[in-house]
N, C-alpha and C. Protein backbone atom coordinates (compact mmCIF):
# COMPACT_ATOMS: atom_id res chain seq x y z
N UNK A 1 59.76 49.86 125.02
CA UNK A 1 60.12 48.54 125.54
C UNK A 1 58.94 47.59 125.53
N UNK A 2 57.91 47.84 125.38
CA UNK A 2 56.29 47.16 125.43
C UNK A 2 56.35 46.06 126.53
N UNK A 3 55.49 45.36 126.53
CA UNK A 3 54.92 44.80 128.53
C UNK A 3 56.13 43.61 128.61
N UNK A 4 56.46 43.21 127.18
CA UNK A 4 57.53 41.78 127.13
C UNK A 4 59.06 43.00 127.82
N UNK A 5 59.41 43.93 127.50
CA UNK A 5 60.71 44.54 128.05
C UNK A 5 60.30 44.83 129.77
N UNK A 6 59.04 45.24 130.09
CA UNK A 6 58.49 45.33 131.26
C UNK A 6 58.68 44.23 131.83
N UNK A 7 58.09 43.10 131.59
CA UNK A 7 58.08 41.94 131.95
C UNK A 7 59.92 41.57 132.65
N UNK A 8 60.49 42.04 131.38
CA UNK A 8 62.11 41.65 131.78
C UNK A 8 62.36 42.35 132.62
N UNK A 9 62.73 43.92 132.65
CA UNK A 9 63.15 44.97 133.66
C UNK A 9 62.27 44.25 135.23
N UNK A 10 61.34 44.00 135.42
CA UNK A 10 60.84 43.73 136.66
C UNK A 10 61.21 42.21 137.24
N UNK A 11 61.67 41.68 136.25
CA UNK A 11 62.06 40.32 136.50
C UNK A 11 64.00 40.54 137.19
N UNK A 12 64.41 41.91 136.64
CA UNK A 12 66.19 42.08 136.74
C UNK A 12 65.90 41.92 138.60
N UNK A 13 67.47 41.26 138.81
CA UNK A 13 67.70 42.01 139.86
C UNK A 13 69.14 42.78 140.20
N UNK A 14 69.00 43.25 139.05
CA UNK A 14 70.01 44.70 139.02
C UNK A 14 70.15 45.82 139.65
N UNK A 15 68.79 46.07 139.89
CA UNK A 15 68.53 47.88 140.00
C UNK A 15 68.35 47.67 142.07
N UNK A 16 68.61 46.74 143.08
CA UNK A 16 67.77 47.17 144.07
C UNK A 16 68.14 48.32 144.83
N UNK A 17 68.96 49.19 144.42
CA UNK A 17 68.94 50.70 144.76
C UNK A 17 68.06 51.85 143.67
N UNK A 18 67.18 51.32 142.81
CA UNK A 18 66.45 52.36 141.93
C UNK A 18 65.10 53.04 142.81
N UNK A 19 65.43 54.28 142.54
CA UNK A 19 64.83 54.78 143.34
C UNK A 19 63.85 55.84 142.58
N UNK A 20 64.20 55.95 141.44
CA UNK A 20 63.03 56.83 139.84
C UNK A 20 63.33 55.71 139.19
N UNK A 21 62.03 55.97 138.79
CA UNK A 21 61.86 54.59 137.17
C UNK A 21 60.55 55.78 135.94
N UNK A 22 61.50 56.10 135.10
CA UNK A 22 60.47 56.71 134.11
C UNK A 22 60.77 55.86 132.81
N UNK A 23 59.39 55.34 132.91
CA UNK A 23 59.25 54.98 131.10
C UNK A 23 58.07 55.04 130.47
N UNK A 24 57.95 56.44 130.09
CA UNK A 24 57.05 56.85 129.69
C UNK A 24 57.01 56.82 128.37
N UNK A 25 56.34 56.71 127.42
CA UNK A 25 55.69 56.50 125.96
C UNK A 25 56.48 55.70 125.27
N UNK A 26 56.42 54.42 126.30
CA UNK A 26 57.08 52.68 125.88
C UNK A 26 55.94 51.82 125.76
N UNK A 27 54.65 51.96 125.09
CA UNK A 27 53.99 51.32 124.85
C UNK A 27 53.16 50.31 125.88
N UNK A 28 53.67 50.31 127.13
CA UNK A 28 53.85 49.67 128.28
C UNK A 28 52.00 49.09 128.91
N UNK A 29 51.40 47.77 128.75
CA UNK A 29 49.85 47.73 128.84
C UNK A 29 49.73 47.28 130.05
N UNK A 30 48.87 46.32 130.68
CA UNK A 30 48.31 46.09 131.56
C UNK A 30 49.09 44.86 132.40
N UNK A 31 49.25 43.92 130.83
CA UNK A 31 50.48 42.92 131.41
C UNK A 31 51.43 43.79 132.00
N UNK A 32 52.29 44.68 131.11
CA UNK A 32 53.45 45.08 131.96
C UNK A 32 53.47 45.76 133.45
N UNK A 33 52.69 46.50 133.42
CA UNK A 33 52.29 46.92 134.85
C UNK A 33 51.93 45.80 135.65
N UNK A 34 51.32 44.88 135.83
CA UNK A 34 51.07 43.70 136.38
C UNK A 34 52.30 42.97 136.65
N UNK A 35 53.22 43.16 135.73
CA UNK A 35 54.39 42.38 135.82
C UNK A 35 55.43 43.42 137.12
N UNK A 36 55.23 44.71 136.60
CA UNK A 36 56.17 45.15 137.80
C UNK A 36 55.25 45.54 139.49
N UNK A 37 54.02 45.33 139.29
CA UNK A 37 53.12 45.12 140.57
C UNK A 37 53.49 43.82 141.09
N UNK A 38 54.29 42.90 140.48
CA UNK A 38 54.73 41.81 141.32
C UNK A 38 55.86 41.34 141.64
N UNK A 39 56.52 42.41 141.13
CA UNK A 39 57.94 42.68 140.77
C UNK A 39 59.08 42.70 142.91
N UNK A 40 59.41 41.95 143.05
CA UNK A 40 59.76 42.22 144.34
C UNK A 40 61.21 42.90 144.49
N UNK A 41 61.66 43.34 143.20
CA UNK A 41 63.20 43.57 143.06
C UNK A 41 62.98 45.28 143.32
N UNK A 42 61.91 46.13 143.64
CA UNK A 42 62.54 47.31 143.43
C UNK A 42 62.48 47.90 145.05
N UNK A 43 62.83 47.79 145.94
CA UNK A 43 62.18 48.11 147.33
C UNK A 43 62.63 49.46 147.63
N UNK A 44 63.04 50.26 147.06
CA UNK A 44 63.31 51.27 147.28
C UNK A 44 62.66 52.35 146.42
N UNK A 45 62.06 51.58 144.79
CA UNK A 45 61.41 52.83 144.64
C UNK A 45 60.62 53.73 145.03
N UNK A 46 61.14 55.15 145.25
CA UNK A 46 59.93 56.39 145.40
C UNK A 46 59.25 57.19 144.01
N UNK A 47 59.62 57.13 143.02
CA UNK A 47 58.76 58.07 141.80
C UNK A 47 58.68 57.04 140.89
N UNK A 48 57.27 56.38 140.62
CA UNK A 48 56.91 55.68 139.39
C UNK A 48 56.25 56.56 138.34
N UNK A 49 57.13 56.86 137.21
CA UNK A 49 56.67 57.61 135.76
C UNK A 49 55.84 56.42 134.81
N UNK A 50 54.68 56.67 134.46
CA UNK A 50 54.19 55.30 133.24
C UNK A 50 53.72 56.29 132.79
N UNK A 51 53.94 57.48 132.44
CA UNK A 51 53.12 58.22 131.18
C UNK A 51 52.79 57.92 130.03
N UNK A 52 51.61 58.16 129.73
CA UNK A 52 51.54 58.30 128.36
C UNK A 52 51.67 56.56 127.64
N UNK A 53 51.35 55.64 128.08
CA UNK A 53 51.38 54.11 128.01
C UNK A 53 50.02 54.00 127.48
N UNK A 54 49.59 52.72 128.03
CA UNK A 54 48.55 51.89 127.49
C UNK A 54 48.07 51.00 128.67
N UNK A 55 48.32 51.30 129.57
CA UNK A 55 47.71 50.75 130.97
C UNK A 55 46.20 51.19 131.29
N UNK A 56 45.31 49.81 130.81
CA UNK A 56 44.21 50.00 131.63
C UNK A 56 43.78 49.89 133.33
N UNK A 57 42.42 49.53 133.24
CA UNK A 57 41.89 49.45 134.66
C UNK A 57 42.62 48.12 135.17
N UNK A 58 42.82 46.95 134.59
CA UNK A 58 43.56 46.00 135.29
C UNK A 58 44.95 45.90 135.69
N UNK A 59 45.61 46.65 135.21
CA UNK A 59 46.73 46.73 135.32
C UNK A 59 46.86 47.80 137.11
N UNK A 60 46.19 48.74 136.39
CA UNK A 60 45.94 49.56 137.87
C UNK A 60 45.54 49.02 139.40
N UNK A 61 44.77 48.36 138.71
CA UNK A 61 43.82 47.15 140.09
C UNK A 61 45.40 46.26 140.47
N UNK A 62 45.83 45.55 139.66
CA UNK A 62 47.07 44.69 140.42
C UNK A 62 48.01 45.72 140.91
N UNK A 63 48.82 46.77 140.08
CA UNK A 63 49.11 47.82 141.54
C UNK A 63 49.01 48.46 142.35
N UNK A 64 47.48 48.45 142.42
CA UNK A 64 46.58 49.22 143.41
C UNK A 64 46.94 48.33 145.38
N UNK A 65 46.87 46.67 144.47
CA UNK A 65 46.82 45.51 145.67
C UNK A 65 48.48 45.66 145.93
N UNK A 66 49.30 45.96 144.98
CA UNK A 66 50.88 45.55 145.67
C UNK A 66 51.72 46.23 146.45
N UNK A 67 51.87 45.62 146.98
CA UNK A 67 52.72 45.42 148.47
C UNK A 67 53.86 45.92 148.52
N UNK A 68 54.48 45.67 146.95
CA UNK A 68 56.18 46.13 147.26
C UNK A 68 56.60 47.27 146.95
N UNK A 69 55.55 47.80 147.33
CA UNK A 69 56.31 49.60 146.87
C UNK A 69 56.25 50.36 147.80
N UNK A 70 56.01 49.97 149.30
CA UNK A 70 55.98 50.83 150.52
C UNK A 70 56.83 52.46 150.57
N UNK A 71 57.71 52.51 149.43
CA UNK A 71 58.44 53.60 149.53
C UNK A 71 57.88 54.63 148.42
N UNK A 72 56.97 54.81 147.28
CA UNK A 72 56.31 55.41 146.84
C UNK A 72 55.87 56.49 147.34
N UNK A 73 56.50 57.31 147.04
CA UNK A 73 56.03 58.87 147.08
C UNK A 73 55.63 59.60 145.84
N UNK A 74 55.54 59.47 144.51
CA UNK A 74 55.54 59.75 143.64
C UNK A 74 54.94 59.17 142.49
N UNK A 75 53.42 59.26 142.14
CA UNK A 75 52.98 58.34 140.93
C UNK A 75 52.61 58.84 139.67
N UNK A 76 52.79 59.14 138.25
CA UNK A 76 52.48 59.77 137.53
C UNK A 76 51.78 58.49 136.12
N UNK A 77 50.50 58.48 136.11
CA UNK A 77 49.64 57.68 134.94
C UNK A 77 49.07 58.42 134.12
N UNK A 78 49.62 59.54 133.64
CA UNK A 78 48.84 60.52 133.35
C UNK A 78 48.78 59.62 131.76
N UNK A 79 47.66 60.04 130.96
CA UNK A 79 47.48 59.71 129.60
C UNK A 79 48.02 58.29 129.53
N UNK A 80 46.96 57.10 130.03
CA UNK A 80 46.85 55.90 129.92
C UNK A 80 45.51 55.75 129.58
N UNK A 81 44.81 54.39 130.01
CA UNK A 81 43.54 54.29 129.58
C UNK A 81 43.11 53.16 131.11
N UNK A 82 42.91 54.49 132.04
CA UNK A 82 42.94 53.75 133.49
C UNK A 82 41.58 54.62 133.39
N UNK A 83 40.26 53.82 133.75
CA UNK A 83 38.88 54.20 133.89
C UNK A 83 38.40 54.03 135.60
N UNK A 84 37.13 54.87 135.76
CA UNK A 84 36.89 54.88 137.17
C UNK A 84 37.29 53.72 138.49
N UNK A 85 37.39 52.42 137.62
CA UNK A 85 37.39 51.09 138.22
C UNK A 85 38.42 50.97 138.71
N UNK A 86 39.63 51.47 137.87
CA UNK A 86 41.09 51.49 138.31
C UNK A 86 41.62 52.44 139.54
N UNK A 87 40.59 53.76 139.20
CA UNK A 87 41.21 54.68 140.00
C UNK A 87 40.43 54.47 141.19
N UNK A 88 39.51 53.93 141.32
CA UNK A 88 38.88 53.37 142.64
C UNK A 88 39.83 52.58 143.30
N UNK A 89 40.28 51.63 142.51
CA UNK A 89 41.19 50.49 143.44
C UNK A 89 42.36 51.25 143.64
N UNK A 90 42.99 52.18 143.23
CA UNK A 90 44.37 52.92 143.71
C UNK A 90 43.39 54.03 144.70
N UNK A 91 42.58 54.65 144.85
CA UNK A 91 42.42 55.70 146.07
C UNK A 91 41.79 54.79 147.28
N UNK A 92 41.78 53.45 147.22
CA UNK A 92 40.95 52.75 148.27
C UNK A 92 42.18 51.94 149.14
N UNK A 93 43.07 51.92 148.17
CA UNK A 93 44.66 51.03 147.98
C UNK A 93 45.36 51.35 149.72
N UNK A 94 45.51 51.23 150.50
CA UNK A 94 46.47 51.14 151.84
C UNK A 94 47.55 50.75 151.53
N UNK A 95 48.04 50.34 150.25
CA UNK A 95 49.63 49.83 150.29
C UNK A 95 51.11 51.40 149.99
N UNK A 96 50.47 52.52 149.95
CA UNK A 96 50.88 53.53 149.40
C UNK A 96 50.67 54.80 150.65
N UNK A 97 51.53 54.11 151.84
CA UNK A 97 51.98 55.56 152.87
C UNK A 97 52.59 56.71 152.82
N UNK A 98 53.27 56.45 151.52
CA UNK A 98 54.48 57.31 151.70
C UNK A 98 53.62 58.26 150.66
N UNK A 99 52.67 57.63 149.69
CA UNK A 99 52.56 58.81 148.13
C UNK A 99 52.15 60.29 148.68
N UNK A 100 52.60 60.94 148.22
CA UNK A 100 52.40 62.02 148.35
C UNK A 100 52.28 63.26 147.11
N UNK A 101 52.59 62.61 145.83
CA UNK A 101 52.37 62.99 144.58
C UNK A 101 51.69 62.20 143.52
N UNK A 102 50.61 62.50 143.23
CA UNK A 102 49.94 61.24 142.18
C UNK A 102 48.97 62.63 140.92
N UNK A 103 49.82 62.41 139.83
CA UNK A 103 48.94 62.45 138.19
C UNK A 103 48.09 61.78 138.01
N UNK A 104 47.27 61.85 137.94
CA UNK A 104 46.38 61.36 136.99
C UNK A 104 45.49 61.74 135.78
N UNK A 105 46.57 62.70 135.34
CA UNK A 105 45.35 63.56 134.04
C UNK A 105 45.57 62.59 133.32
N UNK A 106 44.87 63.09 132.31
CA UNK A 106 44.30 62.37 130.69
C UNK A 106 44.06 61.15 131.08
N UNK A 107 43.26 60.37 131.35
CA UNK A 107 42.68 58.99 131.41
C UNK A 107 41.26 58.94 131.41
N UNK A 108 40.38 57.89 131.90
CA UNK A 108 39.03 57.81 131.41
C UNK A 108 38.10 57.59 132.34
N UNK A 109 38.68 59.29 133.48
CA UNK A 109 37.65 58.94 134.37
C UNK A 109 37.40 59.78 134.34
């Protein structure tokens, strides 16, 4: 779907009972993650899948700061291109009470 289908899906307000979102090896970069870090339509998700994408450290940093995912229990970035900078701003992050599962293999820290 690359960051322009990201961009759309986070813009729907279709889904506000989605509660898994996997889209993993959709090309998906920093815009798109940024786009659903500001995304206010999903309030119920608990398991975010971005495997295997193209999400760097900025993309990580804007969902590291967002707010609308209080229900997150579940994060998987495994095999992106998220470097120490990113994963600093997600383990420093207070917006994420609920996580209780987080991947992070293959990336570039």
């Amino acid at each position: 779907i690359g960051s322009s289908g990201m961009q759309a899906f986070a813009a729907s307000t279709f889904f506000p009972n989605l509660s898994s979102l996997n889209v993993t090896k959709n090309f998906i970069d920093d815009v798109g993650m940024q786009a659903l870090a500001t995304s206010c339509f999903f309030p119920n998700l608990a398991c975010l899948n971005v495997n295997d994408n193209q999400i760097g450290s900025s993309g990580m940093r804007a969902f590291a700061v967002s707010s609308v995912f209080p229900n997150l229990t579940s994060l998987n970035v495994t095999k992106n291109s998220i470097d120490d900078v990113g994963m600093q701003a997600l383990a420093t992050s207070s917006f994420f009470p609920n996580l209780a599962c987080l991947n992070v293999n293959d990336n570039q820290i």
